[in-house]
C-alpha atoms as a PDB file:
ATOM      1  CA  UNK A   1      85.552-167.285-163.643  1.00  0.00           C
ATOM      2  CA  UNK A   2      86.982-168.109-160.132  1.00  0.00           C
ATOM      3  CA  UNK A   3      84.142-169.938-157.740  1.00  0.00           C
ATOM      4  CA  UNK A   4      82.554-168.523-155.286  1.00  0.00           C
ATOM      5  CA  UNK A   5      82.742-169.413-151.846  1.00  0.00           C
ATOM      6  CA  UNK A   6      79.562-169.597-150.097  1.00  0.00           C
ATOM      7  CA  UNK A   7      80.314-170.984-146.683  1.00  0.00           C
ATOM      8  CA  UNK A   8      80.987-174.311-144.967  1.00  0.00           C
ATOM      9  CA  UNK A   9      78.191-177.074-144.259  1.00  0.00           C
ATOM     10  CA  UNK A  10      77.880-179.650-141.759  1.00  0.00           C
ATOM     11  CA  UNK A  11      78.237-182.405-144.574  1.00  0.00           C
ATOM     12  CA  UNK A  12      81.923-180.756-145.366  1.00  0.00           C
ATOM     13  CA  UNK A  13      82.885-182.521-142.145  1.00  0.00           C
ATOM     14  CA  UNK A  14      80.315-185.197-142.011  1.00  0.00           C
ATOM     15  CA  UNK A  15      82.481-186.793-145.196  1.00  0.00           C
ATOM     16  CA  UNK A  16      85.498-187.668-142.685  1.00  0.00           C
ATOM     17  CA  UNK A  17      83.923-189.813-140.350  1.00  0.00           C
ATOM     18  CA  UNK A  18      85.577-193.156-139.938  1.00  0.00           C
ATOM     19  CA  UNK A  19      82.869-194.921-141.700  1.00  0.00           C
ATOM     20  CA  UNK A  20      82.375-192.742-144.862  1.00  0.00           C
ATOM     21  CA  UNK A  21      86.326-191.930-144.854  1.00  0.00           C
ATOM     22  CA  UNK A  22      86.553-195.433-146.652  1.00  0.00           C
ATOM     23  CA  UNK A  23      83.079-195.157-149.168  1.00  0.00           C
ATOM     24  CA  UNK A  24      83.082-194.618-152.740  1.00  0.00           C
ATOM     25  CA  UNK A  25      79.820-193.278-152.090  1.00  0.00           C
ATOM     26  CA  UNK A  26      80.525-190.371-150.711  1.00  0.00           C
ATOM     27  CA  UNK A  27      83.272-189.031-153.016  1.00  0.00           C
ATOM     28  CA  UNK A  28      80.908-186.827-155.202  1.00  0.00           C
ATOM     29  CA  UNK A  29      80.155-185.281-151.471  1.00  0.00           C
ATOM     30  CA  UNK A  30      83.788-184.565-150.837  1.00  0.00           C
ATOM     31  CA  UNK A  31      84.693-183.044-154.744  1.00  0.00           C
ATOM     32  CA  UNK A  32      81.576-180.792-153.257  1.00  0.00           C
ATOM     33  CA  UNK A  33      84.308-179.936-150.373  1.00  0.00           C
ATOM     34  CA  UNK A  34      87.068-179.911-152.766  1.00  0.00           C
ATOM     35  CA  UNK A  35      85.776-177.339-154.908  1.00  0.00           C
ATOM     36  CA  UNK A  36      84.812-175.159-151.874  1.00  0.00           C
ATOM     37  CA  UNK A  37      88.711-175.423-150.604  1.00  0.00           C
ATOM     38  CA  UNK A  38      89.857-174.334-154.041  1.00  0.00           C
ATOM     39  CA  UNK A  39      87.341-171.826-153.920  1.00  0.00           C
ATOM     40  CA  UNK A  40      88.788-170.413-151.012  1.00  0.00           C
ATOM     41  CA  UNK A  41      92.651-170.934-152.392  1.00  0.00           C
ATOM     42  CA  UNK A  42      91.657-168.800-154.936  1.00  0.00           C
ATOM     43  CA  UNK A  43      90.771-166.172-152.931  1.00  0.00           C
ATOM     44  CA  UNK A  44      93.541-166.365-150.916  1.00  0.00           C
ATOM     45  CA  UNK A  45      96.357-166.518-153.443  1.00  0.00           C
ATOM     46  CA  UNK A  46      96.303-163.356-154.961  1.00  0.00           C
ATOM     47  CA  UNK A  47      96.325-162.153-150.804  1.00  0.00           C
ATOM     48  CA  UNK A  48      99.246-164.305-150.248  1.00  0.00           C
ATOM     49  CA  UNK A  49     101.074-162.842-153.663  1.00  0.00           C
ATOM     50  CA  UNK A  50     100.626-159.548-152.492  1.00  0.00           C
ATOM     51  CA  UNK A  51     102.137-160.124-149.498  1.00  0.00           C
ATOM     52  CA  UNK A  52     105.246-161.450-151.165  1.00  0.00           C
ATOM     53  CA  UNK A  53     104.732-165.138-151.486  1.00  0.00           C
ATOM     54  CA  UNK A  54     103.535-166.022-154.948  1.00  0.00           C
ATOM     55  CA  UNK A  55     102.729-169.830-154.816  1.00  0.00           C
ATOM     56  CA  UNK A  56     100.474-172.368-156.546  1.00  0.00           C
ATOM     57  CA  UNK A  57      97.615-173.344-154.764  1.00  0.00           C
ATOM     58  CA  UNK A  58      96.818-176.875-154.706  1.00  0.00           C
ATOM     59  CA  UNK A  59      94.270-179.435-152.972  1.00  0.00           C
ATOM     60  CA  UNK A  60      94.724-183.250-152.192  1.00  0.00           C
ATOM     61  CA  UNK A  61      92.843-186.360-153.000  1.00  0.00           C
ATOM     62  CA  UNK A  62      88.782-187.141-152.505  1.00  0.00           C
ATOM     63  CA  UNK A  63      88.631-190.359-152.961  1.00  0.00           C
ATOM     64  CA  UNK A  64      90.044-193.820-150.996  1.00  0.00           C
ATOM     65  CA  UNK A  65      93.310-194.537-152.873  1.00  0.00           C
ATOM     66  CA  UNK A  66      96.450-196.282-152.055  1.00  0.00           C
ATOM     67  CA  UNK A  67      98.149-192.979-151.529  1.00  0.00           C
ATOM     68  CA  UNK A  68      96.083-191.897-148.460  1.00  0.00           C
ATOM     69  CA  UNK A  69      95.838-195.636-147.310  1.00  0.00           C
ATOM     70  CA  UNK A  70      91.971-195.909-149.405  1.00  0.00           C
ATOM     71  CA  UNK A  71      90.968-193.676-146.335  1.00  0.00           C
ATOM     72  CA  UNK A  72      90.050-189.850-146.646  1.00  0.00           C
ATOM     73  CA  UNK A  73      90.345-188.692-143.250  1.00  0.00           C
ATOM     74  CA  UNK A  74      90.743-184.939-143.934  1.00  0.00           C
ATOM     75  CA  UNK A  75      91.686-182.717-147.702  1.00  0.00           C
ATOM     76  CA  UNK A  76      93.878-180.232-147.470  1.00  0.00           C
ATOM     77  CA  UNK A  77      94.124-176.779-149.352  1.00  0.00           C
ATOM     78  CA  UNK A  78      97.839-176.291-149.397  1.00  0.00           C
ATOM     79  CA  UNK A  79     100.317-173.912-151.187  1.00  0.00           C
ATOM     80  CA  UNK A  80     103.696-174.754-151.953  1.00  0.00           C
ATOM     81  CA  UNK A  81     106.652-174.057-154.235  1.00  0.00           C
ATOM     82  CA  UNK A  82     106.111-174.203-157.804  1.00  0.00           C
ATOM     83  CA  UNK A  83     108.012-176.051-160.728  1.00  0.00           C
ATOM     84  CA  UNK A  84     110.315-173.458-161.182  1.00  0.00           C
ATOM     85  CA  UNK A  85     111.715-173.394-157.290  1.00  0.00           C
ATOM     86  CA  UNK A  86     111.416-177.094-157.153  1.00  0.00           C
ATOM     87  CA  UNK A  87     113.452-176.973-160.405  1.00  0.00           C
ATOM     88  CA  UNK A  88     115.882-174.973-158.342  1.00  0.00           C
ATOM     89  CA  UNK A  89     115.862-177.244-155.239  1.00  0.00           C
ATOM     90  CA  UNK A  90     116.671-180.313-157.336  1.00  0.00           C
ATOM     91  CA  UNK A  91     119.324-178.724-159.298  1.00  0.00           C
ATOM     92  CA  UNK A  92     121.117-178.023-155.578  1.00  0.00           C
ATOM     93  CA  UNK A  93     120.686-181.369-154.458  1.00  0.00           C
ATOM     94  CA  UNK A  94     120.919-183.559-157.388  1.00  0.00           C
ATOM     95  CA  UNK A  95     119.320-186.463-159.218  1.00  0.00           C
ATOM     96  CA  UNK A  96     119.479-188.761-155.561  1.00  0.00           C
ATOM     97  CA  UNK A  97     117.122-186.569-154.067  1.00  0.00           C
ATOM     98  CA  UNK A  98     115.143-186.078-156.787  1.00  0.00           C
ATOM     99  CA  UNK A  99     112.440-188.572-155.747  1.00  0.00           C
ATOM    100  CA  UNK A 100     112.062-187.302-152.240  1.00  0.00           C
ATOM    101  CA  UNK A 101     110.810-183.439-154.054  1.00  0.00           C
ATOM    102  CA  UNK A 102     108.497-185.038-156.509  1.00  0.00           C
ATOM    103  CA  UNK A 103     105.590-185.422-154.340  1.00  0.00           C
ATOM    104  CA  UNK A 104     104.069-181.284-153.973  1.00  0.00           C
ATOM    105  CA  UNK A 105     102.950-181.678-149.811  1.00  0.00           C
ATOM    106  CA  UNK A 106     106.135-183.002-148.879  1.00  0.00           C
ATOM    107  CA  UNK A 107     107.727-179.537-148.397  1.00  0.00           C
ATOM    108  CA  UNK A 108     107.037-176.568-146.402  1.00  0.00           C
ATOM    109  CA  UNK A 109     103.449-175.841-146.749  1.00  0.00           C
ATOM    110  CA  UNK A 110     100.650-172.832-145.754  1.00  0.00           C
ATOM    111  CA  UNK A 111      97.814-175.181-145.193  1.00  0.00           C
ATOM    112  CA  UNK A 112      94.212-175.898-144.499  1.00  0.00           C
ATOM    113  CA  UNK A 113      92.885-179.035-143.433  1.00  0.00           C
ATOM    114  CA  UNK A 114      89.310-179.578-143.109  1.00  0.00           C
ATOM    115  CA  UNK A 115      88.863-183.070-140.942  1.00  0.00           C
ATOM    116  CA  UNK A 116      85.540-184.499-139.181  1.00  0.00           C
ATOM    117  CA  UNK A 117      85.827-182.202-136.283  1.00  0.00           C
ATOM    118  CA  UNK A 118      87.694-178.813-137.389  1.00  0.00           C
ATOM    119  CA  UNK A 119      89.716-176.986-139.683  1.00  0.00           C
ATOM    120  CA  UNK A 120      93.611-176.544-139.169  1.00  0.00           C
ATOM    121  CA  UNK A 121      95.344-173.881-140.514  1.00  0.00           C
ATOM    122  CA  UNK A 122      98.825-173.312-140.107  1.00  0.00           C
ATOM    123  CA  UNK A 123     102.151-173.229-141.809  1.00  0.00           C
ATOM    124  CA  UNK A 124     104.096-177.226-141.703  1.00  0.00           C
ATOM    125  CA  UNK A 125     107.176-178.477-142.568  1.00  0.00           C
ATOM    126  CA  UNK A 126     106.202-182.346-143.649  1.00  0.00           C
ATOM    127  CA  UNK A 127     107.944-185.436-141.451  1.00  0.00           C
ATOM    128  CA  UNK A 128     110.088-185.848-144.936  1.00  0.00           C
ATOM    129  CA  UNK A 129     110.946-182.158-145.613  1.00  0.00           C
ATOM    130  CA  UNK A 130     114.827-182.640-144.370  1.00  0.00           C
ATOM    131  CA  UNK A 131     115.894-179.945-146.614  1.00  0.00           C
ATOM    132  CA  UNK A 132     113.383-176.896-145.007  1.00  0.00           C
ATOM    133  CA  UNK A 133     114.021-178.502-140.948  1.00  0.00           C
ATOM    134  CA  UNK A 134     117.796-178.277-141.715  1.00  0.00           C
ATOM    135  CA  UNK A 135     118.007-174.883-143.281  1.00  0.00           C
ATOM    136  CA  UNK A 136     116.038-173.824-140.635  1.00  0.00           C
ATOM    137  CA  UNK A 137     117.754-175.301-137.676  1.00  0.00           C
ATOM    138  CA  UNK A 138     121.372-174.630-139.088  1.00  0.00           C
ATOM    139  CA  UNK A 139     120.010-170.840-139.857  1.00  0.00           C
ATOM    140  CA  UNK A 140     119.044-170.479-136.576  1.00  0.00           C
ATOM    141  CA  UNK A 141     122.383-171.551-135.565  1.00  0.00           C
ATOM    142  CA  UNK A 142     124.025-168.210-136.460  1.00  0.00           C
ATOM    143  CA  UNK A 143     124.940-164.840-134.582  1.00  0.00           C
ATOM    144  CA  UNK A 144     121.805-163.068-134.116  1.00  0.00           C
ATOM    145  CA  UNK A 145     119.151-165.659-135.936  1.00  0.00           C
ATOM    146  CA  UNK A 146     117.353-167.482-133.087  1.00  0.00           C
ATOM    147  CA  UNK A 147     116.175-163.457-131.812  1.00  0.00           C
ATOM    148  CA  UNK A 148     115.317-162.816-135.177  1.00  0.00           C
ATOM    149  CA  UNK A 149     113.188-166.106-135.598  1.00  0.00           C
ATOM    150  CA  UNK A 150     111.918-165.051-132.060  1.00  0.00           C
ATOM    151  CA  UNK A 151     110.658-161.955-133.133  1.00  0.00           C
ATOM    152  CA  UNK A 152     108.878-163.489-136.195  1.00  0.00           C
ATOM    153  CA  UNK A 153     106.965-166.008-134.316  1.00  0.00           C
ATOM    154  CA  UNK A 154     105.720-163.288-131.907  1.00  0.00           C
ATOM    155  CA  UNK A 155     104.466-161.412-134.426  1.00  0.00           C
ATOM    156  CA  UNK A 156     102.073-163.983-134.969  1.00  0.00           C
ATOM    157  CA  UNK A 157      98.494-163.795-133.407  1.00  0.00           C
ATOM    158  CA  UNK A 158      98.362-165.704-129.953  1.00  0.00           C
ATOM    159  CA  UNK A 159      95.763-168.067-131.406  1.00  0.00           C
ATOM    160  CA  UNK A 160      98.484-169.634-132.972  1.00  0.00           C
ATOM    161  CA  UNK A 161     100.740-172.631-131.682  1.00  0.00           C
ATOM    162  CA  UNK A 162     104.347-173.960-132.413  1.00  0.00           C
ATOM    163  CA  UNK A 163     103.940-177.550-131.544  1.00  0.00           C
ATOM    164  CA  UNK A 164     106.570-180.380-132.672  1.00  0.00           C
ATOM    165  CA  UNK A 165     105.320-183.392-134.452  1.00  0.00           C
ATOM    166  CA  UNK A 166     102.500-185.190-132.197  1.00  0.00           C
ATOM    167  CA  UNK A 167     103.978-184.083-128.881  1.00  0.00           C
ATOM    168  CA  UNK A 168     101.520-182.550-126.183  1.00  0.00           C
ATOM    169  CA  UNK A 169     104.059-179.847-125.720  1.00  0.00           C
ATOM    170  CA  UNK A 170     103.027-176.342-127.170  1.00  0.00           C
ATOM    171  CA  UNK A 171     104.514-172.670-126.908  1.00  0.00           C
ATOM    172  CA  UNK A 172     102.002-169.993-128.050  1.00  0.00           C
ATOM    173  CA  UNK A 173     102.762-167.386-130.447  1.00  0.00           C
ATOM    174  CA  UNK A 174     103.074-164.147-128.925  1.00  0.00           C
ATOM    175  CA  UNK A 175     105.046-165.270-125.718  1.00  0.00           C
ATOM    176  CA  UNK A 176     107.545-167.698-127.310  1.00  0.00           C
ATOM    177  CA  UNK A 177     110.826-167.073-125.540  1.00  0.00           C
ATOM    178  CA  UNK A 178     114.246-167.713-126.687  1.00  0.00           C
ATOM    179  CA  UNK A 179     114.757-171.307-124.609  1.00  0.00           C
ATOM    180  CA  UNK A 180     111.290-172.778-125.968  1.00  0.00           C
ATOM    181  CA  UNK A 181     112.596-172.107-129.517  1.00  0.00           C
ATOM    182  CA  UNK A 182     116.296-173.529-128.100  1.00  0.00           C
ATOM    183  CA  UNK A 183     114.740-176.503-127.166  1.00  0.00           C
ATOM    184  CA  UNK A 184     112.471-176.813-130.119  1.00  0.00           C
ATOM    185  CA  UNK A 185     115.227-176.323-132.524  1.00  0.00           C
ATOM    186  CA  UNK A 186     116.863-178.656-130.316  1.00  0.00           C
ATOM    187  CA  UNK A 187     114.601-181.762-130.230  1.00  0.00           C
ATOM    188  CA  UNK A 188     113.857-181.067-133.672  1.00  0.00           C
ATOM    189  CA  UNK A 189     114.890-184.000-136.403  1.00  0.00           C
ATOM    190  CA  UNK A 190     114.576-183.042-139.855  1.00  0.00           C
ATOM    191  CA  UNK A 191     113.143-186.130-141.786  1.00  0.00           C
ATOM    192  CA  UNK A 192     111.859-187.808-139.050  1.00  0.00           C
ATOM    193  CA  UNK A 193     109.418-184.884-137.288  1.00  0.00           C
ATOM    194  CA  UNK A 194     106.553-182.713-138.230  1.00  0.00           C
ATOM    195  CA  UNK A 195     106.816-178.734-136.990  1.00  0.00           C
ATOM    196  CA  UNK A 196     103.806-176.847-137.512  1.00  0.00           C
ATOM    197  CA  UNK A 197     102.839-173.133-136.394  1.00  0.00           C
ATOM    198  CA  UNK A 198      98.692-173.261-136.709  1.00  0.00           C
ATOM    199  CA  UNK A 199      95.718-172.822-134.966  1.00  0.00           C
ATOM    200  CA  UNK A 200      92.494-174.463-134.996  1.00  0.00           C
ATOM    201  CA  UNK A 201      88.638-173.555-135.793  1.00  0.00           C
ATOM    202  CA  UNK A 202      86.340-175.900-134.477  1.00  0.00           C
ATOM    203  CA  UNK A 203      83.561-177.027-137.148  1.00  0.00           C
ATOM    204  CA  UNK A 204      81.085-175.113-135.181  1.00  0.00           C
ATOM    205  CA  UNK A 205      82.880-171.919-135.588  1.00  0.00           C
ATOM    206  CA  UNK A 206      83.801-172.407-139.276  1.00  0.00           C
ATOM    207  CA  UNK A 207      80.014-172.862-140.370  1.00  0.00           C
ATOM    208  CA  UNK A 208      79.533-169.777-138.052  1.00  0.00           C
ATOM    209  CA  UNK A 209      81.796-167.710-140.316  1.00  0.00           C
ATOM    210  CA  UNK A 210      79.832-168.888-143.820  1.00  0.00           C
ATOM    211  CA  UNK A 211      81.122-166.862-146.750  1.00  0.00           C
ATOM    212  CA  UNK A 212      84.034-164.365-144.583  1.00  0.00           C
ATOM    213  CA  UNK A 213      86.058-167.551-143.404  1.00  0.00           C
ATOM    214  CA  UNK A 214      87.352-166.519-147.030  1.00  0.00           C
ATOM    215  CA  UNK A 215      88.747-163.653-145.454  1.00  0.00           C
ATOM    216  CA  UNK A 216      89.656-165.175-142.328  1.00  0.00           C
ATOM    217  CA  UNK A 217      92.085-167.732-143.604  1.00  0.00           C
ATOM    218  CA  UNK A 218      93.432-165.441-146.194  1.00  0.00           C
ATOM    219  CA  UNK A 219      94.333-163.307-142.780  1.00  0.00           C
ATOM    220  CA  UNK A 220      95.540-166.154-141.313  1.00  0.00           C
ATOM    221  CA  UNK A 221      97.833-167.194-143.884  1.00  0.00           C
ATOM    222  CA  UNK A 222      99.481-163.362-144.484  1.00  0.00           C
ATOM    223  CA  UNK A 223     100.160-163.540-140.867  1.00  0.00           C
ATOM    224  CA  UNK A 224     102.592-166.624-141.736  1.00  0.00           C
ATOM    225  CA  UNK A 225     104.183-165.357-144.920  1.00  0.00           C
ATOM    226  CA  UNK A 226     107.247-163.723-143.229  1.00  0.00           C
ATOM    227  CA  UNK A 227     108.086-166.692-140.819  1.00  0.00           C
ATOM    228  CA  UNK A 228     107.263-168.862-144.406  1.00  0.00           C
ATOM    229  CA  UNK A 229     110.187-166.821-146.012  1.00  0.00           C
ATOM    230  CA  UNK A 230     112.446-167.261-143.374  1.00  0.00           C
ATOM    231  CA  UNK A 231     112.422-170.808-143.336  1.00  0.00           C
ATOM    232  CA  UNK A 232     112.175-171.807-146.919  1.00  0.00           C
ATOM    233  CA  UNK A 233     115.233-173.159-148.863  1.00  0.00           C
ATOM    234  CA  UNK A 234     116.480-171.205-151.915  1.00  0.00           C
ATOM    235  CA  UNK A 235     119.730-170.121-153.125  1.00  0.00           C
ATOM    236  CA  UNK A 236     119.043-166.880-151.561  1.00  0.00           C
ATOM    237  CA  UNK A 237     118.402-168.257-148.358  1.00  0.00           C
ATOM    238  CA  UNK A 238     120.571-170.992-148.461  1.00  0.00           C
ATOM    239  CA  UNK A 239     122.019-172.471-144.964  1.00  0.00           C
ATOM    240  CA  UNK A 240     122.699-176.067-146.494  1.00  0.00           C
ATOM    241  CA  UNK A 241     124.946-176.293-149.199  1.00  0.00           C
ATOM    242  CA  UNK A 242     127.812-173.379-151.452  1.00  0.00           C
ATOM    243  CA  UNK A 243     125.865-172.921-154.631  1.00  0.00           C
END
């Protein structure tokens, strides 16, 4: 039976704080967190599949480790491509690449990410992702696509921002016009930048919501599935490689 979630507390937060980010002692605290993100991935997946994006839901580590630097500054809820896509993926671009797909977050993700301060939630394509910047970008580079990218991201709910890696710059969804997305396509390298589309709830606001920020996200999230499936790499929407 699926958990139930029941709300965010002031401790889900309190767990990040640059002193506790690096205790043992408060791992039990964030597994507490944990299990309250998978809660809510469960609740949004079946959403998400009806929408037309059926993807394993996954969480990241709780504990100090050498993967997240033995700090835990945030834990993200994420969905991404399963084993069969990824089986795809690798297939395309062979046993040299193979080590770059391994890791699950290092593709084009839906995400939440619960820090000391807020939640982000958003859709990102990770710094290493080269494979979902370049499809995108040389998509984009055909007769008609940048308008029909266009049109996607102002579809999206103005409380959502396209912002490149850590750069101050942002264009709001709902009023992104075809130069900003020029230039951000532009200035855009694959493998070396973030790009995220995601918008923020403060940690106030989140506890405010208790049980419906269940619903909320799952909104959220079906708000980014068709900009999701426009970017993603598969053979369908291939604008890399002839397969």
């Amino acid at each position: 039976m699926a958990a139930t979630f029941e709300g965010f507390q002031p401790i889900d937060f309190e767990v990040f704080t640059e002193e506790r980010s690096r205790s043992e002692t408060f791992n039990e605290k964030r597994l507490e967190t944990k299990r309250r993100l998978a809660a809510l991935g469960d609740h949004c997946r079946p959403i998400l599949s009806a929408a037309g994006l059926d993807l394993p839901r996954r969480t990241s580590l709780h504990h100090p480790f050498s993967t997240n630097r033995f700090r835990v500054q945030s834990m993200w809820l994420y969905f991404a491509r399963g084993t069969d896509r990824l089986a795809e993926l690798k297939s395309v671009l062979g046993p040299a690449f193979s080590e770059d797909l391994d890791p699950h977050y290092t593709h084009l993700l839906l995400v939440a990410e619960i820090n000391a301060e807020e939640i982000k939630v958003g859709l990102r394509i990770h710094a290493n992702a080269w494979w979902e910047g370049q499809n995108w970008k040389q998509k984009c580079s055909r007769s008609g696509e940048i308008g029909r990218c266009l049109n996607l991201l102002n579809q999206i709910p103005d409380s959502f921002e396209v912002r490149l890696h850590n750069w101050a710059h942002i264009d709001r969804c709902g009023s992104v016009r075809k130069d900003d997305l020029s230039n951000f396509l532009r200035r855009y390298q694959p493998g070396e930048h973030w790009a995220t589309v995601q918008r923020t709830y403060s940690q106030e606001k989140a506890i405010e919501l208790g049980p419906s920020f269940e619903q909320t996200l799952a909104n959220d999230l079906v708000h980014l599935v068709p900009i999701y499936k426009y970017i993603a790499w598969s053979k369908k929407n291939n604008h890399l490689f002839s397969v």
